[in-house]
Each structure stands twice: as structure tokens, then as C-alpha cells.
N, C-alpha and C. Protein backbone atom coordinates (compact mmCIF):
# COMPACT_ATOMS: atom_id res chain seq x y z
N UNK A 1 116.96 -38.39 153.31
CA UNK A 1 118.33 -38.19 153.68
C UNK A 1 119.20 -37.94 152.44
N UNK A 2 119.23 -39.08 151.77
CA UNK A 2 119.54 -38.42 150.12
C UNK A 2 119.65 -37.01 149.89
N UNK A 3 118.84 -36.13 149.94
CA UNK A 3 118.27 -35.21 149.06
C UNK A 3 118.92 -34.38 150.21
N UNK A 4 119.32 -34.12 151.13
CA UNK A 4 119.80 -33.49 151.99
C UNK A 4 121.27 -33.76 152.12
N UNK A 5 121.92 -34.97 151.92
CA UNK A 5 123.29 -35.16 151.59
C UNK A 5 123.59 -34.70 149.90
N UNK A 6 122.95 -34.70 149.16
CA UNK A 6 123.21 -34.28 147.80
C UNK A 6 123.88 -32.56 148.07
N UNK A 7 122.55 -32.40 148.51
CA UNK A 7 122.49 -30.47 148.74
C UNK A 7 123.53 -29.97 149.49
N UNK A 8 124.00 -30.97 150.50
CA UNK A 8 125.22 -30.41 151.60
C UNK A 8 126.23 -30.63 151.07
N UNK A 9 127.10 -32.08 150.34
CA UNK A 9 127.92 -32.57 149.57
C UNK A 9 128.50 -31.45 148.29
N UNK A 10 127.17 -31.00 147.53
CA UNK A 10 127.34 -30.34 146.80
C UNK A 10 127.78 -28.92 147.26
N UNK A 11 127.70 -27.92 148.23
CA UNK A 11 128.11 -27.28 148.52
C UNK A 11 129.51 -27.80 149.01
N UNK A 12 129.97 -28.59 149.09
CA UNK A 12 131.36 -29.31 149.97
C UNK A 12 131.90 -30.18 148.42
N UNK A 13 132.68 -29.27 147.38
CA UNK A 13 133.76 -29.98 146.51
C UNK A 13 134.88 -31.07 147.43
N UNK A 14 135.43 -30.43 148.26
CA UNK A 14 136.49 -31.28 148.68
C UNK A 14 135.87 -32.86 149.18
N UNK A 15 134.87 -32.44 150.37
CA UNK A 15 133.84 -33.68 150.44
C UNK A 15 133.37 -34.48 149.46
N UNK A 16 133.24 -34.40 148.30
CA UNK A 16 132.60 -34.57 147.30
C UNK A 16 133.94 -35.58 146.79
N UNK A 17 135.19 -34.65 146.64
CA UNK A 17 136.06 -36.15 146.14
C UNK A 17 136.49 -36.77 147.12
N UNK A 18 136.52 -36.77 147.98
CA UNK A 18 136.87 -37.71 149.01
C UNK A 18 135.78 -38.87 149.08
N UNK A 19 134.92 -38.59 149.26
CA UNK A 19 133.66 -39.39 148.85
C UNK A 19 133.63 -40.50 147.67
N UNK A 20 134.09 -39.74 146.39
CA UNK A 20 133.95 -40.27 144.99
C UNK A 20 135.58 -41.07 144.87
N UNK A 21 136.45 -40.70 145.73
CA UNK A 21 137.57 -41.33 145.68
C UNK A 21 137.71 -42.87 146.82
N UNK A 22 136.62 -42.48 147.71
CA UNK A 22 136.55 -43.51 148.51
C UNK A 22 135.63 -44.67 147.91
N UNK A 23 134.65 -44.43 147.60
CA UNK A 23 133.50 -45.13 146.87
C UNK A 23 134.22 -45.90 145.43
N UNK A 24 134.72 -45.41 144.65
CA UNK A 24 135.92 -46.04 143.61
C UNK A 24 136.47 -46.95 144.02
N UNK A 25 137.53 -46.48 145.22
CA UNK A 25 138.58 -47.69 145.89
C UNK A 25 137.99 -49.10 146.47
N UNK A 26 136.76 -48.61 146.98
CA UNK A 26 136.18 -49.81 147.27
C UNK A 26 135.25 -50.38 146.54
N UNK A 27 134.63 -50.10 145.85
CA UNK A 27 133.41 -50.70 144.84
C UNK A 27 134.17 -50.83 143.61
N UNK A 28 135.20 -49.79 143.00
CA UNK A 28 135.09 -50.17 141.48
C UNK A 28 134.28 -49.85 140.64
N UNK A 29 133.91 -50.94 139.99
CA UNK A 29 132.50 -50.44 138.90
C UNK A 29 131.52 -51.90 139.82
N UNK A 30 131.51 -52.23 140.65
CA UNK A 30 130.59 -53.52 141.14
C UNK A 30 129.58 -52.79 141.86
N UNK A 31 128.36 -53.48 142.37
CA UNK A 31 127.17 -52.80 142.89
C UNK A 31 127.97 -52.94 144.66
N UNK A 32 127.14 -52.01 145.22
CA UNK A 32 127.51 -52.09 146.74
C UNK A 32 126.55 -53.07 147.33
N UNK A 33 127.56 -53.35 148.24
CA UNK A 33 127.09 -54.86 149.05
C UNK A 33 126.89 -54.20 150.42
N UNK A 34 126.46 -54.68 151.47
CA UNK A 34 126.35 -54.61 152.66
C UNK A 34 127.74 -54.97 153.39
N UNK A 35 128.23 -55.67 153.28
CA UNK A 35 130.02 -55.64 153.01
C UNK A 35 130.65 -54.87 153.06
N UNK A 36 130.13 -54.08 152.18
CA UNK A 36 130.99 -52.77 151.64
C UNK A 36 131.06 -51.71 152.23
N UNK A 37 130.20 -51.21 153.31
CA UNK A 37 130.09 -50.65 154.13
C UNK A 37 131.02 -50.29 155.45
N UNK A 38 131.43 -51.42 155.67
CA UNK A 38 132.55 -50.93 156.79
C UNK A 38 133.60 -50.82 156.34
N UNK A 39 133.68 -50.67 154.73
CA UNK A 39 134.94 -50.39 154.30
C UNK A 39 135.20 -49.15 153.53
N UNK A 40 134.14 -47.94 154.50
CA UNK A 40 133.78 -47.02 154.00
C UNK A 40 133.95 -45.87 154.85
N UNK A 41 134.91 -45.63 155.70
CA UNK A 41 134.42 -45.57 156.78
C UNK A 41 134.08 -43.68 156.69
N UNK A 42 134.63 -43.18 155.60
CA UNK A 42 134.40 -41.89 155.44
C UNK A 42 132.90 -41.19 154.64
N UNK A 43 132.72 -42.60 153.98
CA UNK A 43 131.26 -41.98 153.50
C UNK A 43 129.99 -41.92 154.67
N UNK A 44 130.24 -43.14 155.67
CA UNK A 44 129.08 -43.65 156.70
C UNK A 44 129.00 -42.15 157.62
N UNK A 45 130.60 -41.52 157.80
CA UNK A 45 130.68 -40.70 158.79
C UNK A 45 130.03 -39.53 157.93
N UNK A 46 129.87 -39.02 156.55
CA UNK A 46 129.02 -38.18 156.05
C UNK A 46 127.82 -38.29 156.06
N UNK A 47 127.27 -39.81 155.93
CA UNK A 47 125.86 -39.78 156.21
C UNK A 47 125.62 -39.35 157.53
N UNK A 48 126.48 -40.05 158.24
CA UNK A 48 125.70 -39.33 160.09
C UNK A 48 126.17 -38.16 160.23
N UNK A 49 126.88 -37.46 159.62
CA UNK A 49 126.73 -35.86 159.51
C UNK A 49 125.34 -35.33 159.09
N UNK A 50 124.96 -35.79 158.27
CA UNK A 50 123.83 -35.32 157.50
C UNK A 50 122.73 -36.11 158.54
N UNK A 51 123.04 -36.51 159.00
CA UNK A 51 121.90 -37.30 159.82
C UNK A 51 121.46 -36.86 161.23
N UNK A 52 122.74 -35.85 161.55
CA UNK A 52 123.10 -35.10 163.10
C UNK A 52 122.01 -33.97 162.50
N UNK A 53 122.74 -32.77 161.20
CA UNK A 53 122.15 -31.81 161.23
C UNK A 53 120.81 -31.64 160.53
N UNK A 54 120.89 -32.92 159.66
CA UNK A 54 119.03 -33.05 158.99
C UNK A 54 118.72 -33.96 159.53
N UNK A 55 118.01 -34.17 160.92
CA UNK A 55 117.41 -35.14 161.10
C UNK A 55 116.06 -35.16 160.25
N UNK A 56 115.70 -36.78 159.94
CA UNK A 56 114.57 -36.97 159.19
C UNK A 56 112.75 -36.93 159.92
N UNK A 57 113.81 -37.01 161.26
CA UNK A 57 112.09 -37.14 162.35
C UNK A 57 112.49 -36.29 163.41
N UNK A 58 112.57 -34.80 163.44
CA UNK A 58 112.93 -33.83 164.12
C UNK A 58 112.69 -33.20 165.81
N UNK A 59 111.81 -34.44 165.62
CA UNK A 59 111.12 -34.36 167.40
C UNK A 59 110.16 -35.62 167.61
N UNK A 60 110.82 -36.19 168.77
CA UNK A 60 109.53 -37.25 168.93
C UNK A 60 109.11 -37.52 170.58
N UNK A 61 108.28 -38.11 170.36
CA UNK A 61 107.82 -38.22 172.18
C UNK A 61 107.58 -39.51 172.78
N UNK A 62 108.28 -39.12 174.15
CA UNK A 62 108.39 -40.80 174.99
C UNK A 62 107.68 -40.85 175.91
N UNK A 63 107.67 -41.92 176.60
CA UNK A 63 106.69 -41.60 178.41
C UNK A 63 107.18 -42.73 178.99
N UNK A 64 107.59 -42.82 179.90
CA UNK A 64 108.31 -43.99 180.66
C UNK A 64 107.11 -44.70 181.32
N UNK A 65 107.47 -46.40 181.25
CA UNK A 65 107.00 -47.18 181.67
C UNK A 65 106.13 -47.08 183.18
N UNK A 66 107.36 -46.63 184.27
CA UNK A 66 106.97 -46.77 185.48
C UNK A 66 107.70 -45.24 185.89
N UNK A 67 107.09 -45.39 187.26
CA UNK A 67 107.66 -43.45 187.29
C UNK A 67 109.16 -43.79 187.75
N UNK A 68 109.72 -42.78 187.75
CA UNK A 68 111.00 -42.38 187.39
C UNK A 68 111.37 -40.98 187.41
N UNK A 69 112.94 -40.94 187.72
CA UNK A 69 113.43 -39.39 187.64
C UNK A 69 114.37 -39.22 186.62
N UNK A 70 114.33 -37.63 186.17
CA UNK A 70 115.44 -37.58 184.95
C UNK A 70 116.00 -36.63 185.25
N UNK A 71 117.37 -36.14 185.04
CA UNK A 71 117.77 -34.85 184.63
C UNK A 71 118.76 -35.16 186.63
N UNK A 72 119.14 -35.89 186.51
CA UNK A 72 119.97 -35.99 187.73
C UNK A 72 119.15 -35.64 189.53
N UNK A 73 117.94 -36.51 188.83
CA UNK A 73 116.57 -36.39 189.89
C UNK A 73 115.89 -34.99 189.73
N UNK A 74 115.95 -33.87 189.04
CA UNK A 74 115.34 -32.72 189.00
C UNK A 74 113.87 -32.82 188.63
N UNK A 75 113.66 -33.98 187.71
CA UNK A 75 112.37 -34.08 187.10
C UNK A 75 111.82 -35.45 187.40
N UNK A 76 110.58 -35.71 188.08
CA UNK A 76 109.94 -36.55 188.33
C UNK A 76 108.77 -36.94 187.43
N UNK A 77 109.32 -38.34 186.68
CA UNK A 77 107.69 -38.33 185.55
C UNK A 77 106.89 -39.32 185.93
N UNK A 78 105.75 -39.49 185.60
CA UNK A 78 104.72 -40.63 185.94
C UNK A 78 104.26 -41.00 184.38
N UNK A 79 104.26 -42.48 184.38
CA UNK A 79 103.72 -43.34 183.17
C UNK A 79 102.71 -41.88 182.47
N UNK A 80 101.84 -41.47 182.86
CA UNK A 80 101.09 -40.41 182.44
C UNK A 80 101.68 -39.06 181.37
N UNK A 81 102.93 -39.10 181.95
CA UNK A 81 103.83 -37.88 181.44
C UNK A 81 104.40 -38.65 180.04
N UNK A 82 104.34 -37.63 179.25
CA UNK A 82 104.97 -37.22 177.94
C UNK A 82 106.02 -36.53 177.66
N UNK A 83 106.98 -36.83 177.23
CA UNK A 83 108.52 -35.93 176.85
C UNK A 83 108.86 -35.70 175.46
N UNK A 84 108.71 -34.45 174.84
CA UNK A 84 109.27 -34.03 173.47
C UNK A 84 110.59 -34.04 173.63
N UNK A 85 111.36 -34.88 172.34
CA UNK A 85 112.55 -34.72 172.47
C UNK A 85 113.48 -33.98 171.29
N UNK A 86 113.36 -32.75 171.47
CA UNK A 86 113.57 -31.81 170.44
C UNK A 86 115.15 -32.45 169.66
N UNK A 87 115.04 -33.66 168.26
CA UNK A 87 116.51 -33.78 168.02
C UNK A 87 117.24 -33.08 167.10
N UNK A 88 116.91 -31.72 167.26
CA UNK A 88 117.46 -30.59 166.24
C UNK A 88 118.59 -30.18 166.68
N UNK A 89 117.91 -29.72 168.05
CA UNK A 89 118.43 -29.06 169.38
C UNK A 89 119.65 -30.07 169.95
N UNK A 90 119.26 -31.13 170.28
CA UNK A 90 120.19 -31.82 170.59
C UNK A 90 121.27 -32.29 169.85
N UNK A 91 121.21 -32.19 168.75
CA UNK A 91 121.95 -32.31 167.52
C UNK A 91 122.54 -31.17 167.08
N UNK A 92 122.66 -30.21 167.76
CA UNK A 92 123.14 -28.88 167.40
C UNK A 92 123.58 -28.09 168.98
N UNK A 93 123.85 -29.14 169.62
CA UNK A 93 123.88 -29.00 171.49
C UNK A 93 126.00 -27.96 171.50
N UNK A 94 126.48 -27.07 171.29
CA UNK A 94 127.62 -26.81 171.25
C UNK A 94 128.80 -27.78 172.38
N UNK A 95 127.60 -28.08 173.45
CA UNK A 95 128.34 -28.98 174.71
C UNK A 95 129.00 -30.19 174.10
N UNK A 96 127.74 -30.70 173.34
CA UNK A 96 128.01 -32.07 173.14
C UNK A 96 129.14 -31.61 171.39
N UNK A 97 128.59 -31.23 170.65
CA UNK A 97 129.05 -31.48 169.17
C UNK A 97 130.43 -30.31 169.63
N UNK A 98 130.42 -29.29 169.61
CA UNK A 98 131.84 -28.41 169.47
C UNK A 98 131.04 -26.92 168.71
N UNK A 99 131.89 -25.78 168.72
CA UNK A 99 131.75 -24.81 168.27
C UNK A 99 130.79 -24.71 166.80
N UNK A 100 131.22 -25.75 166.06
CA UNK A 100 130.81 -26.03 164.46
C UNK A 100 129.21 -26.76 164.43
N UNK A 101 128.70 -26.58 165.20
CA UNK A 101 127.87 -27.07 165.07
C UNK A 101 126.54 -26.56 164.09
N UNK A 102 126.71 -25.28 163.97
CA UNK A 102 125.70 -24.12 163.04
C UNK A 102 125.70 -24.74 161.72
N UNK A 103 126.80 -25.83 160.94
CA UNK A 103 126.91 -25.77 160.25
C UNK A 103 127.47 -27.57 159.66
N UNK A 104 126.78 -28.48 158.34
CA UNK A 104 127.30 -29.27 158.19
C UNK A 104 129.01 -29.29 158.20
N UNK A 105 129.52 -30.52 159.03
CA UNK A 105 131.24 -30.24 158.87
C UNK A 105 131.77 -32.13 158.24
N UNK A 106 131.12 -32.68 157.63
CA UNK A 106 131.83 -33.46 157.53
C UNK A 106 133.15 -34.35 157.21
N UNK A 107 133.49 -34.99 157.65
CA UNK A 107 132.98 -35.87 158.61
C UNK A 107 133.34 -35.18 160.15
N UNK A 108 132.20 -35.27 161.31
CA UNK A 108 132.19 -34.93 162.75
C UNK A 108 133.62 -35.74 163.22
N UNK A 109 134.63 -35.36 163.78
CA UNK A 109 134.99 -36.40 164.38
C UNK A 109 134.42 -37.40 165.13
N UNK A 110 133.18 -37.13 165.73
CA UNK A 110 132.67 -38.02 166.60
C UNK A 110 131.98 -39.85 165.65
N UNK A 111 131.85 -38.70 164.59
CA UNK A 111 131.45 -40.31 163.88
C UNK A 111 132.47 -40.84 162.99
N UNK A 112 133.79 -40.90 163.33
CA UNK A 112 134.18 -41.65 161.79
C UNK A 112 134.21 -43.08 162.21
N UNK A 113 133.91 -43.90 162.06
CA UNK A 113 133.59 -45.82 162.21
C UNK A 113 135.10 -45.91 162.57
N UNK A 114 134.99 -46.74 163.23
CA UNK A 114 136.30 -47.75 163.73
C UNK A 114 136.01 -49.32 163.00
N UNK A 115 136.89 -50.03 162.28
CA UNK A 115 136.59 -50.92 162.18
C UNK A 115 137.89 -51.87 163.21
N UNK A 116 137.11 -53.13 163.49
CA UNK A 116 137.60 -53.87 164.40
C UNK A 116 139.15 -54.60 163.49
């Protein structure tokens, strides 16, 4: 994930100080804590940018316990059945994300953290 937020970040100057200006305000020169994290709320929402459009495990497969229907009863599976779940695709869905989806936009509105 690193190595994929470096590469996207770096194409994104403005991202880049917002980032380095947020990370300052809250850390300083001190190491990051687990703490420190929800007080971040613009860097977390760049990682799950980078996390929407590079996923690290790009497809994986499920099979339900007991049979069952999906897709608003259209599809009937049995314990036997296997489902690829393409999360490229779904992560790049225009329904769900918005027009921008072709392209890292961080931060998504959908992820910026709320803190309580």
C-alpha cells in the first residue's frame, strides 16, 4: 500500500502538503502513536483512497454457509457454490463511487473519518 500511496501522492503536490501539513500539526517531531490516528482524519481518508483504487488483494472468493439467495433473490447458491468478488470493479463501481472514479481523487468524500 505504501508504494502505491507514494506513486499516487507524488503525482498529487497539493495532496502531498496537506498531508505533510497535517502530519506536522499532529505529531511534531514525536513518533506516531495509535492515538494519533483519529487525529488525522485527512491522511486515513488518503490511505482508503489508495486502498479503494489499489486494492492489495484484487479478487477473492466466498461460498456461503447454508444455501441462500443473492442479488434481490435472482441468484440461488448452495454451500457448494463459489463467488469471485471482483474488488477492482467494485471499487471503481461509478453507481456507488461518482463519475471520478477512473482516477485516484483524494480524499473520496465517502471516506473522510468522523471523529466522535
Amino acid at each position: 500500500m505504501l508504494t502505491f500511496l507514494t506513486y499516487e501522492v507524488l503525482k498529487r503536490p497539493d495532496v502531498l502538503l496537506k498531508l505533510r501539513a497535517e502530519i506536522d500539526e499532529v505529531l511534531g517531531d514525536q513518533p506516531v502513536t495509535l492515538n494519533d490516528i483519529s487525529k488525522m482524519p485527512y491522511t486515513v481518508a488518503v490511505m482508503r483512497e489508495i486502498l479503494r483504487f489499489r486494492p492489495p488483494a484484487p479478487a477473492r472468493a466466498v461460498h456461503c454457509l447454508e444455501p441462500t439467495t443473492i442479488g434481490n433473490g435472482k441468484y440461488a447458491l448452495t454451500p457448494d457454490d463459489h463467488v469471485l468478488i471482483n474488488a477492482i470493479s467494485t471499487n471503481r463501481d461509478p453507481a456507488v463511487w461518482g463519475d471520478d472514479v477512473g482516477h485516484v481523487v483524494p480524499p473520496h468524500p465517502s471516506q473522510l473519518m468522523t471523529t466522535p
